[in-house]
PDB file of N, CA and C in Angstrom:
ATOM      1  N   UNK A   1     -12.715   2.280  -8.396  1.00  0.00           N
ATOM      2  CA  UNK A   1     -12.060   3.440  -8.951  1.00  0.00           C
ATOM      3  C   UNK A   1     -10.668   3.560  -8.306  1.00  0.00           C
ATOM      4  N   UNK A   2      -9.464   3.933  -9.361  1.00  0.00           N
ATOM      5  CA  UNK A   2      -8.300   4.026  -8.386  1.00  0.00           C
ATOM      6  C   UNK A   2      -8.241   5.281  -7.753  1.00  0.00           C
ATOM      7  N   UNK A   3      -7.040   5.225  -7.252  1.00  0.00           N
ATOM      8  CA  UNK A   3      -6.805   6.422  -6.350  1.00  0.00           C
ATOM      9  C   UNK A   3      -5.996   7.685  -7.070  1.00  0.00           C
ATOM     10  N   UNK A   4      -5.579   7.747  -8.862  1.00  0.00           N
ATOM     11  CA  UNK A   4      -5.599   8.758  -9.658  1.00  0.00           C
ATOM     12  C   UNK A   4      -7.285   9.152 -10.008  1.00  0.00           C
ATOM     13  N   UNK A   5      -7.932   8.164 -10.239  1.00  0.00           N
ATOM     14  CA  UNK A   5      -9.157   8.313 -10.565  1.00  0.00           C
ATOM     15  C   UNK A   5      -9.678   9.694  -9.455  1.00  0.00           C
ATOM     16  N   UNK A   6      -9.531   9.055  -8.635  1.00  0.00           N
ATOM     17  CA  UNK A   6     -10.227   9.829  -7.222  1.00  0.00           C
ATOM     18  C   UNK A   6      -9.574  10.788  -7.390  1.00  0.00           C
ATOM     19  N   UNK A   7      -8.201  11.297  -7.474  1.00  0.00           N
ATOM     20  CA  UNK A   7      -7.705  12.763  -7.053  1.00  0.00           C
ATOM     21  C   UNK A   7      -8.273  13.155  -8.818  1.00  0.00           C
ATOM     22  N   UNK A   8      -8.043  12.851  -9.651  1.00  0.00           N
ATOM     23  CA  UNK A   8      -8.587  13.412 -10.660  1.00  0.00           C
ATOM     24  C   UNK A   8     -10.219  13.910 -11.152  1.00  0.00           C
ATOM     25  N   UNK A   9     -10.731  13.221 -10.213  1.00  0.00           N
ATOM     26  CA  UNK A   9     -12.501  13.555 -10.377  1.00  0.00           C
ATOM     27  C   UNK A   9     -13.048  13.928 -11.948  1.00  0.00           C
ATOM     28  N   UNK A  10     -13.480  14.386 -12.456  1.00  0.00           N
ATOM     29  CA  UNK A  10     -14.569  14.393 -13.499  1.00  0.00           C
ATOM     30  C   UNK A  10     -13.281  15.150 -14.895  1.00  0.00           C
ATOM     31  N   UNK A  11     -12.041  15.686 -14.333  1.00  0.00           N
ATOM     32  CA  UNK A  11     -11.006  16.549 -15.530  1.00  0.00           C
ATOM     33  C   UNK A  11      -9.938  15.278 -15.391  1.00  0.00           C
ATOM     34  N   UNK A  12      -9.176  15.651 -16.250  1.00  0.00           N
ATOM     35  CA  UNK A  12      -8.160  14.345 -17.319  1.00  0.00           C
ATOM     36  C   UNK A  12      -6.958  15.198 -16.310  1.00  0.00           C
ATOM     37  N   UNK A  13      -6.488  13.596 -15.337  1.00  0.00           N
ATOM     38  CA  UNK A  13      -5.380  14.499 -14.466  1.00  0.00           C
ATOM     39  C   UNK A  13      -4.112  14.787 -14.951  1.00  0.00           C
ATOM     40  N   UNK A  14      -3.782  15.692 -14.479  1.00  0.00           N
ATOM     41  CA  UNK A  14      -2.669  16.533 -14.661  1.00  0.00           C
ATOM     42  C   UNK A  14      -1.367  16.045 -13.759  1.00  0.00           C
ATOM     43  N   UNK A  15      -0.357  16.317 -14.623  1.00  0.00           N
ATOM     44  CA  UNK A  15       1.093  16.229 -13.348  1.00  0.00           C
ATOM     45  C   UNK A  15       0.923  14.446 -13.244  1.00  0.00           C
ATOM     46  N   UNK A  16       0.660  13.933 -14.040  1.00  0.00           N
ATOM     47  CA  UNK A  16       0.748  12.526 -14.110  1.00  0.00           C
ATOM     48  C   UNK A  16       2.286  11.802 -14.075  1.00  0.00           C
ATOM     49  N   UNK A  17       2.518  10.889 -12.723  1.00  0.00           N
ATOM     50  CA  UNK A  17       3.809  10.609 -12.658  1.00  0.00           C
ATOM     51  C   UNK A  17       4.285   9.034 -12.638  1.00  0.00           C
ATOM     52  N   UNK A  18       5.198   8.385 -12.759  1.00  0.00           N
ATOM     53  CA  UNK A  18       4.919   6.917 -12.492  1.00  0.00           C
ATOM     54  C   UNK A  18       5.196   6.801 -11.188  1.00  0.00           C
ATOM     55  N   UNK A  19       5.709   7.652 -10.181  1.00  0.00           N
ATOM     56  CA  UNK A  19       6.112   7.768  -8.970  1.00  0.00           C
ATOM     57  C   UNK A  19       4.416   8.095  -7.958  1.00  0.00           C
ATOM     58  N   UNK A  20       4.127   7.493  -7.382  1.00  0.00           N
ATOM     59  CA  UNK A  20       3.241   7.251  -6.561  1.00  0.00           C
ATOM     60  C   UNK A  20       3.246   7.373  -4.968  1.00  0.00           C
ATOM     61  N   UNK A  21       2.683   7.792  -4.356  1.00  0.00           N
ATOM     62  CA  UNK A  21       2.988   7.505  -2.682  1.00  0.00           C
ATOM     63  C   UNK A  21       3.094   5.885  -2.607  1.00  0.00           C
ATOM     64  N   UNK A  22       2.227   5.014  -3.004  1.00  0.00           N
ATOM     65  CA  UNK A  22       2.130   3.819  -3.018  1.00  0.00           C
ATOM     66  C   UNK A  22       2.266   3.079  -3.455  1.00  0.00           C
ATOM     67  N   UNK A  23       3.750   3.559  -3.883  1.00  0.00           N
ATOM     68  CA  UNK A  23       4.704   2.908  -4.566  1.00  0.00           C
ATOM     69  C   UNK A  23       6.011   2.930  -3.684  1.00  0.00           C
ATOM     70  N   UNK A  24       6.311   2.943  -2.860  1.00  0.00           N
ATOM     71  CA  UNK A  24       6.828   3.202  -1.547  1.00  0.00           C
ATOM     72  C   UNK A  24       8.741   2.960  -2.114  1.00  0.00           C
ATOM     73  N   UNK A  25       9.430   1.702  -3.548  1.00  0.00           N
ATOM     74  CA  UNK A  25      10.826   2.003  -3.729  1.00  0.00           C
ATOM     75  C   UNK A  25      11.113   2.038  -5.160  1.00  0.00           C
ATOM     76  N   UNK A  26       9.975   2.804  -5.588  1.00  0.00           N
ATOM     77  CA  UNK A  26       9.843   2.722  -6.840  1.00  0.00           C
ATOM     78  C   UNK A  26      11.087   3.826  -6.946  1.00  0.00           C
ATOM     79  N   UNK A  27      12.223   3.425  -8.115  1.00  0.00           N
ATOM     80  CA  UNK A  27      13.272   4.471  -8.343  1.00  0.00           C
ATOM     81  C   UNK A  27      14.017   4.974  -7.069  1.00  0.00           C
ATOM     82  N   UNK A  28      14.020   4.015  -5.811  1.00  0.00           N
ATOM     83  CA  UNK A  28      14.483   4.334  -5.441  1.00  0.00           C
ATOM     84  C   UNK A  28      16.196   3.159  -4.577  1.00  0.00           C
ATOM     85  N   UNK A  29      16.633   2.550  -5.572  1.00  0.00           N
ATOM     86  CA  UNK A  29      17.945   1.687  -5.617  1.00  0.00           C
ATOM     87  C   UNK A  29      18.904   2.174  -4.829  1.00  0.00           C
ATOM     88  N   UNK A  30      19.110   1.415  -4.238  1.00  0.00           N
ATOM     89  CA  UNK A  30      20.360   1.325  -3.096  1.00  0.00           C
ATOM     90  C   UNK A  30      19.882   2.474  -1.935  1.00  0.00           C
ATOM     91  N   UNK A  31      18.540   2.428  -2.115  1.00  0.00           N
ATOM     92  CA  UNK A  31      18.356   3.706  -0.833  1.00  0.00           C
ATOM     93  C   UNK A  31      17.055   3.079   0.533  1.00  0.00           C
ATOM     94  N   UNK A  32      17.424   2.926   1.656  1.00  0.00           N
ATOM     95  CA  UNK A  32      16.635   2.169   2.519  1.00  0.00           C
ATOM     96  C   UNK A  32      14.991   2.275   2.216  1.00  0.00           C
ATOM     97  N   UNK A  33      14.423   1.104   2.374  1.00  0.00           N
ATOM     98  CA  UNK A  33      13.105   0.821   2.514  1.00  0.00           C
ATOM     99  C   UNK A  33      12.358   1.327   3.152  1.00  0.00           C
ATOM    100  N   UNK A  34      11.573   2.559   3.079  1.00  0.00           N
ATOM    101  CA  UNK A  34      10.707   3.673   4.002  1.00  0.00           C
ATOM    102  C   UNK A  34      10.152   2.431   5.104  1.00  0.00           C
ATOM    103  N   UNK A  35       9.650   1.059   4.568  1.00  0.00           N
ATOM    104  CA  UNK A  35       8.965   0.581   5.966  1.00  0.00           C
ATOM    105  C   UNK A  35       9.663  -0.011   6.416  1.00  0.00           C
ATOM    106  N   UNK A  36      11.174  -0.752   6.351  1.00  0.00           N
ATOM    107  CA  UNK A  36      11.810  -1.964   7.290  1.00  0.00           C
ATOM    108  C   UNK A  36      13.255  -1.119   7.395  1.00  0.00           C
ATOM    109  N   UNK A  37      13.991  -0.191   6.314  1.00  0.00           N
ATOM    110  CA  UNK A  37      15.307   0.199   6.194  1.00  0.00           C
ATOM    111  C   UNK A  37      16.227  -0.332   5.249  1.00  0.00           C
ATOM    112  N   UNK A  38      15.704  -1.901   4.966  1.00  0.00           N
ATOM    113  CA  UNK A  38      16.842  -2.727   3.888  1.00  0.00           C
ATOM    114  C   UNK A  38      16.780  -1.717   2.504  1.00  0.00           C
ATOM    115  N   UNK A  39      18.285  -2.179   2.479  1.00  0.00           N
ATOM    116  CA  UNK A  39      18.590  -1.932   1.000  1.00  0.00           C
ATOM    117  C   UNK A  39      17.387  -1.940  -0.185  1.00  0.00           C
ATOM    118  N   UNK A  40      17.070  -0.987  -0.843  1.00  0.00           N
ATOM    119  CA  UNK A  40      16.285  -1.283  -2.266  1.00  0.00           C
ATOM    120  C   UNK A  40      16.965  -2.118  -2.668  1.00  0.00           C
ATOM    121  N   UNK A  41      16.491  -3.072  -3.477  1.00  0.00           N
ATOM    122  CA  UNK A  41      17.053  -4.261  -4.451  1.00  0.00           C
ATOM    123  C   UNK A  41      16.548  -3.580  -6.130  1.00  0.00           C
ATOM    124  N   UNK A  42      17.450  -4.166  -6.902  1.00  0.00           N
ATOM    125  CA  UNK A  42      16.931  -3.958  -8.272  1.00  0.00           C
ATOM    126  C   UNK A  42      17.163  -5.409  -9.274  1.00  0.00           C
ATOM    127  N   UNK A  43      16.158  -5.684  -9.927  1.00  0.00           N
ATOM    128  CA  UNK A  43      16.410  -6.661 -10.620  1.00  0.00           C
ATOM    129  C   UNK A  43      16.220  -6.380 -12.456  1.00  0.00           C
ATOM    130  N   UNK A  44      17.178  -6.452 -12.876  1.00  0.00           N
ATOM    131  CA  UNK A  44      16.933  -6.000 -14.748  1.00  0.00           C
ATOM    132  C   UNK A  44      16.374  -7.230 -15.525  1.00  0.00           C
ATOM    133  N   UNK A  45      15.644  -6.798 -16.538  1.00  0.00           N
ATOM    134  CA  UNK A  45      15.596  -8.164 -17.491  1.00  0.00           C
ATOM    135  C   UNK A  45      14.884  -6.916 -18.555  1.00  0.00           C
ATOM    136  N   UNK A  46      15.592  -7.535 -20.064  1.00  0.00           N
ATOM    137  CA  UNK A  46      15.660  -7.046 -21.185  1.00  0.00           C
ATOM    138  C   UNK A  46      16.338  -5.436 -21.059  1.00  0.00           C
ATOM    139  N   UNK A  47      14.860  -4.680 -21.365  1.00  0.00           N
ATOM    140  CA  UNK A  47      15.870  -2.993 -21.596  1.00  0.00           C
ATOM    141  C   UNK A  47      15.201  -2.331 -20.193  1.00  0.00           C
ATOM    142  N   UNK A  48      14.156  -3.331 -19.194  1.00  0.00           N
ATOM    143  CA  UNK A  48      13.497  -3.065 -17.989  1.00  0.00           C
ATOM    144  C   UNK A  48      14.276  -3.780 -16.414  1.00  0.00           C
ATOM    145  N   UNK A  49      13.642  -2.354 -15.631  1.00  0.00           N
ATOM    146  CA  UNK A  49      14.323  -3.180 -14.531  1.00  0.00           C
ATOM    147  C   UNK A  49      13.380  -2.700 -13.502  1.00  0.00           C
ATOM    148  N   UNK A  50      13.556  -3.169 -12.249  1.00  0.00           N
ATOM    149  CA  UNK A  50      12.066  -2.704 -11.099  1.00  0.00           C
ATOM    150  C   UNK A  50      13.362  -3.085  -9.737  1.00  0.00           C
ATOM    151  N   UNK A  51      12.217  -2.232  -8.980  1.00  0.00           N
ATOM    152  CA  UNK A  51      13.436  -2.091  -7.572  1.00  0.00           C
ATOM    153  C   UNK A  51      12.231  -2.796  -6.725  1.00  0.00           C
ATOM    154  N   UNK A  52      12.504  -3.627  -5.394  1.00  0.00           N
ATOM    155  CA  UNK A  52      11.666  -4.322  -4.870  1.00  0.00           C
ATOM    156  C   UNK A  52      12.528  -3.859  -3.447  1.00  0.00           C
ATOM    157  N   UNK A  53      11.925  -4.008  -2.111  1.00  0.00           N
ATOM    158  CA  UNK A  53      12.782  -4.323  -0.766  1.00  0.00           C
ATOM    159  C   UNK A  53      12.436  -6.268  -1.057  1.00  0.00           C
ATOM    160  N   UNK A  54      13.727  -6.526  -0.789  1.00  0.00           N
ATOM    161  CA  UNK A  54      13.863  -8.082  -0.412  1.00  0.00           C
ATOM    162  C   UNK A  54      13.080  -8.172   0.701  1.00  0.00           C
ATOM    163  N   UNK A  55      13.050  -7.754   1.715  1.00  0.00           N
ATOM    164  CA  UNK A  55      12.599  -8.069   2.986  1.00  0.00           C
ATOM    165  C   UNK A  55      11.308  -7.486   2.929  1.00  0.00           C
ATOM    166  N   UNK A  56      10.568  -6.654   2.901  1.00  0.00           N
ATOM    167  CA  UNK A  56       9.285  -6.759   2.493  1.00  0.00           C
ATOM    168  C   UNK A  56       8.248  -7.150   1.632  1.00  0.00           C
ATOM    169  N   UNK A  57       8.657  -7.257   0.336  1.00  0.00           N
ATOM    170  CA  UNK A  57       8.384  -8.312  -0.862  1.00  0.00           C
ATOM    171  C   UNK A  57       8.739  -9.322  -1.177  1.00  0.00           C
ATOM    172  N   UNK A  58       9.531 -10.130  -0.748  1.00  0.00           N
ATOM    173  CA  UNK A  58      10.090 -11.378  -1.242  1.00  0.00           C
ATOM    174  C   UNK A  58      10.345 -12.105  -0.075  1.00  0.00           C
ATOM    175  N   UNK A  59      10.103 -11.890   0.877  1.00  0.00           N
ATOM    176  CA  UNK A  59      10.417 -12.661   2.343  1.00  0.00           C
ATOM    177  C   UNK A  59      11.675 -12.685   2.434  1.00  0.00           C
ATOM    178  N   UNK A  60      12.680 -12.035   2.209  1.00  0.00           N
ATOM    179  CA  UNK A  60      14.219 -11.655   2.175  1.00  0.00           C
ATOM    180  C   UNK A  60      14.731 -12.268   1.116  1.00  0.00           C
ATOM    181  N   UNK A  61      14.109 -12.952   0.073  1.00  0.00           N
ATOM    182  CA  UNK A  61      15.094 -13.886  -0.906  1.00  0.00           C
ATOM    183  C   UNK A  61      14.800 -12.132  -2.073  1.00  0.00           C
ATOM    184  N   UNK A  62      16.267 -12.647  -2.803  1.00  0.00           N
ATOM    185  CA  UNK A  62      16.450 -11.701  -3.927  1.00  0.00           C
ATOM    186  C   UNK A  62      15.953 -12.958  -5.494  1.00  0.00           C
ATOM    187  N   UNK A  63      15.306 -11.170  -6.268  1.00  0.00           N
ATOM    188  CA  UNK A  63      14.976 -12.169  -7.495  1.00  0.00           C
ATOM    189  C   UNK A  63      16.078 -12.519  -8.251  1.00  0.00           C
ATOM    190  N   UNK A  64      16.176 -13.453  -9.646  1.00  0.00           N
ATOM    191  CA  UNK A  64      16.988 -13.675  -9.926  1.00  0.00           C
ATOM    192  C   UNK A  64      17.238 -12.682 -11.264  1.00  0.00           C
ATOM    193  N   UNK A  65      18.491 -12.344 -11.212  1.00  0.00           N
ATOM    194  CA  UNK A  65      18.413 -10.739 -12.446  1.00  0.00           C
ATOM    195  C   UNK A  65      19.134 -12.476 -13.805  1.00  0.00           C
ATOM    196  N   UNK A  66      18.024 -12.022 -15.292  1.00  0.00           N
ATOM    197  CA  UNK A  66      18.990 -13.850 -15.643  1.00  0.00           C
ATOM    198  C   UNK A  66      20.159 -13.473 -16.247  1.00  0.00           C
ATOM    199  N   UNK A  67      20.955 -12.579 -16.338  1.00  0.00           N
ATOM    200  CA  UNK A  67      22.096 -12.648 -16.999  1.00  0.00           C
ATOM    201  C   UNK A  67      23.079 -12.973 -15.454  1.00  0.00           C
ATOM    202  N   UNK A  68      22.445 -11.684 -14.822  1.00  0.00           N
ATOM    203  CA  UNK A  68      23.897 -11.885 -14.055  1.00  0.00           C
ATOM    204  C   UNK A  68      24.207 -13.505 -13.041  1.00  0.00           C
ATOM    205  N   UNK A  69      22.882 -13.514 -12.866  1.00  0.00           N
ATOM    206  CA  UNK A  69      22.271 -14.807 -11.991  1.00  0.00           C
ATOM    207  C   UNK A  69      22.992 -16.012 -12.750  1.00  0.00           C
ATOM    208  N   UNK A  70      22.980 -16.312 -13.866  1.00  0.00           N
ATOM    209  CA  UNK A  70      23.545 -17.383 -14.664  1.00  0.00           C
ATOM    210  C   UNK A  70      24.595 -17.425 -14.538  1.00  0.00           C
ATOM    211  N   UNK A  71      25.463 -15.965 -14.757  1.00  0.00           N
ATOM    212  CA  UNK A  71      26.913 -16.218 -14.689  1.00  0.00           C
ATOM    213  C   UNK A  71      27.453 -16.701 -13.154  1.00  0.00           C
ATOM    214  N   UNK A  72      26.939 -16.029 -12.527  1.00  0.00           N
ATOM    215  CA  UNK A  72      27.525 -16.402 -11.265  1.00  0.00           C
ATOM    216  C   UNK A  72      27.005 -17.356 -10.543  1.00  0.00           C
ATOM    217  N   UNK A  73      26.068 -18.155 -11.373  1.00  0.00           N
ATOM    218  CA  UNK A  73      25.645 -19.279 -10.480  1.00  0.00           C
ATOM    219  C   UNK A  73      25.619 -19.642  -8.808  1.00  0.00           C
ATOM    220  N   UNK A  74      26.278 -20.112  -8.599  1.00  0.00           N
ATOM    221  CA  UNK A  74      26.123 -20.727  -7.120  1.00  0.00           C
ATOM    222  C   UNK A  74      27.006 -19.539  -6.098  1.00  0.00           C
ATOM    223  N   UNK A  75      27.510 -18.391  -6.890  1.00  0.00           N
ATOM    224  CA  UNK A  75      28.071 -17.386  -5.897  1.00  0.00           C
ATOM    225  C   UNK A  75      27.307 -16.268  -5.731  1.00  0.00           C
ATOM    226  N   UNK A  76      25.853 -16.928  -6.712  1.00  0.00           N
ATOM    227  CA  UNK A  76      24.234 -15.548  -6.866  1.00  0.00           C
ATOM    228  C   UNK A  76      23.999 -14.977  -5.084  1.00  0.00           C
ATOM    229  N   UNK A  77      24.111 -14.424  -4.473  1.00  0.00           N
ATOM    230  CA  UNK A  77      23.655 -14.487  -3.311  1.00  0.00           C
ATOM    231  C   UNK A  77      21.413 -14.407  -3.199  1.00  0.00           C
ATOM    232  N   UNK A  78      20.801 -15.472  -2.444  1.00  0.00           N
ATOM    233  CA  UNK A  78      19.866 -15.713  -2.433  1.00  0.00           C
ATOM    234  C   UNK A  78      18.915 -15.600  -1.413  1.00  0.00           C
ATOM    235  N   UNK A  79      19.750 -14.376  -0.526  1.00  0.00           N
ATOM    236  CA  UNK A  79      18.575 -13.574   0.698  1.00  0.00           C
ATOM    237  C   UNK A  79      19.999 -12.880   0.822  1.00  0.00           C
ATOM    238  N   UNK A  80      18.843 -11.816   1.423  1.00  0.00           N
ATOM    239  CA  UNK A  80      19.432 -10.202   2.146  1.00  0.00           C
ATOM    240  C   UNK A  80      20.760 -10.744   3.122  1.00  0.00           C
ATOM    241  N   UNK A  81      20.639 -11.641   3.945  1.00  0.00           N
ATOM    242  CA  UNK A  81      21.221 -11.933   4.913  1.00  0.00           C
ATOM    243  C   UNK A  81      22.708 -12.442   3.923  1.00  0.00           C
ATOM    244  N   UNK A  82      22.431 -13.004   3.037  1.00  0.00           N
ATOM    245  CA  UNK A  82      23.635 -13.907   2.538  1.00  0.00           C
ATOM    246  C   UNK A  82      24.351 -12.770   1.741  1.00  0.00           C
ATOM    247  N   UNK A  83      24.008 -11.734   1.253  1.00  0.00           N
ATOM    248  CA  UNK A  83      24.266 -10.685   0.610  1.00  0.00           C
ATOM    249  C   UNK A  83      25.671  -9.750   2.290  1.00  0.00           C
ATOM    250  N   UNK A  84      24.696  -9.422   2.894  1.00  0.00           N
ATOM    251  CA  UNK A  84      25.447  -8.903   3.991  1.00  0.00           C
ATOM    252  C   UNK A  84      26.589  -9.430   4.572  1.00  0.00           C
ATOM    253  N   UNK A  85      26.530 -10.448   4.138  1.00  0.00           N
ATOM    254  CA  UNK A  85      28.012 -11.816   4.943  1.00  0.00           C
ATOM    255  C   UNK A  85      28.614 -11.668   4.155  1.00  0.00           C
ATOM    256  N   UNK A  86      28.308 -12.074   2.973  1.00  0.00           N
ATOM    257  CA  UNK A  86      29.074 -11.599   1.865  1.00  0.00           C
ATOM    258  C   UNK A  86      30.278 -10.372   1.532  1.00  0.00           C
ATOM    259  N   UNK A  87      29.538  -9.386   1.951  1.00  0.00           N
ATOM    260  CA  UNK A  87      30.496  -8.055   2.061  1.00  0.00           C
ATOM    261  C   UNK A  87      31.048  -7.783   3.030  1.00  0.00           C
ATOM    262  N   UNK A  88      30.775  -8.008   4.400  1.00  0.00           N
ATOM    263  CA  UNK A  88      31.467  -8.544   5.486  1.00  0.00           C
ATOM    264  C   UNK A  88      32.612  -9.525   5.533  1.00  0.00           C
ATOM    265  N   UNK A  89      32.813 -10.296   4.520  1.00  0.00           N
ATOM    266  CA  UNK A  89      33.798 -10.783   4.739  1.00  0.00           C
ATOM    267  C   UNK A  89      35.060 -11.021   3.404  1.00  0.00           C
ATOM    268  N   UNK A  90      34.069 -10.224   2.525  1.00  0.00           N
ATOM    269  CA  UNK A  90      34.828  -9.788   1.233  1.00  0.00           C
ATOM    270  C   UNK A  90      35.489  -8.871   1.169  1.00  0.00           C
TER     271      UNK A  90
END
């Protein structure tokens, strides 16, 4: 049983949100990672997009968003770290 299941018990729950405690950066882009601090990441594809921490979900590599990722090919930055040098010296 999930854990709406459970707070909802035997009535059709109410105040239904896509925002979750345990959902920890859901909607929450460009704003630090409640468990490590990194940057929220966001990656789009079609008319959808989802926010991930690089460093807690992805082992610091960023996903690839495919429009923008294509265009910029080899200047895509491909971890948190390479992202930060990046603007550091841009």
């Amino acid at each position: 049983m999930s854990k709406l299941q459970d707070e909802a018990g035997e009535t059709f729950p109410e105040k239904v949100t896509a925002f979750h405690d345990g959902m920890a950066v859901h909607g929450r882009y460009g704003q630090p990672c409640p468990d490590c601090g990194s940057p929220v990441q966001r990656v789009k594809y079609a008319s959808n997009e989802a926010n991930y921490c690089a460093n807690c979900q992805t082992g610091g590599r960023f996903l690839a968003d495919r429009s923008l990722s294509r265009l910029l090919r080899e200047d895509w930055p491909r971890t948190l770290e390479e992202l930060e040098r990046r603007k550091r010296s841009g």
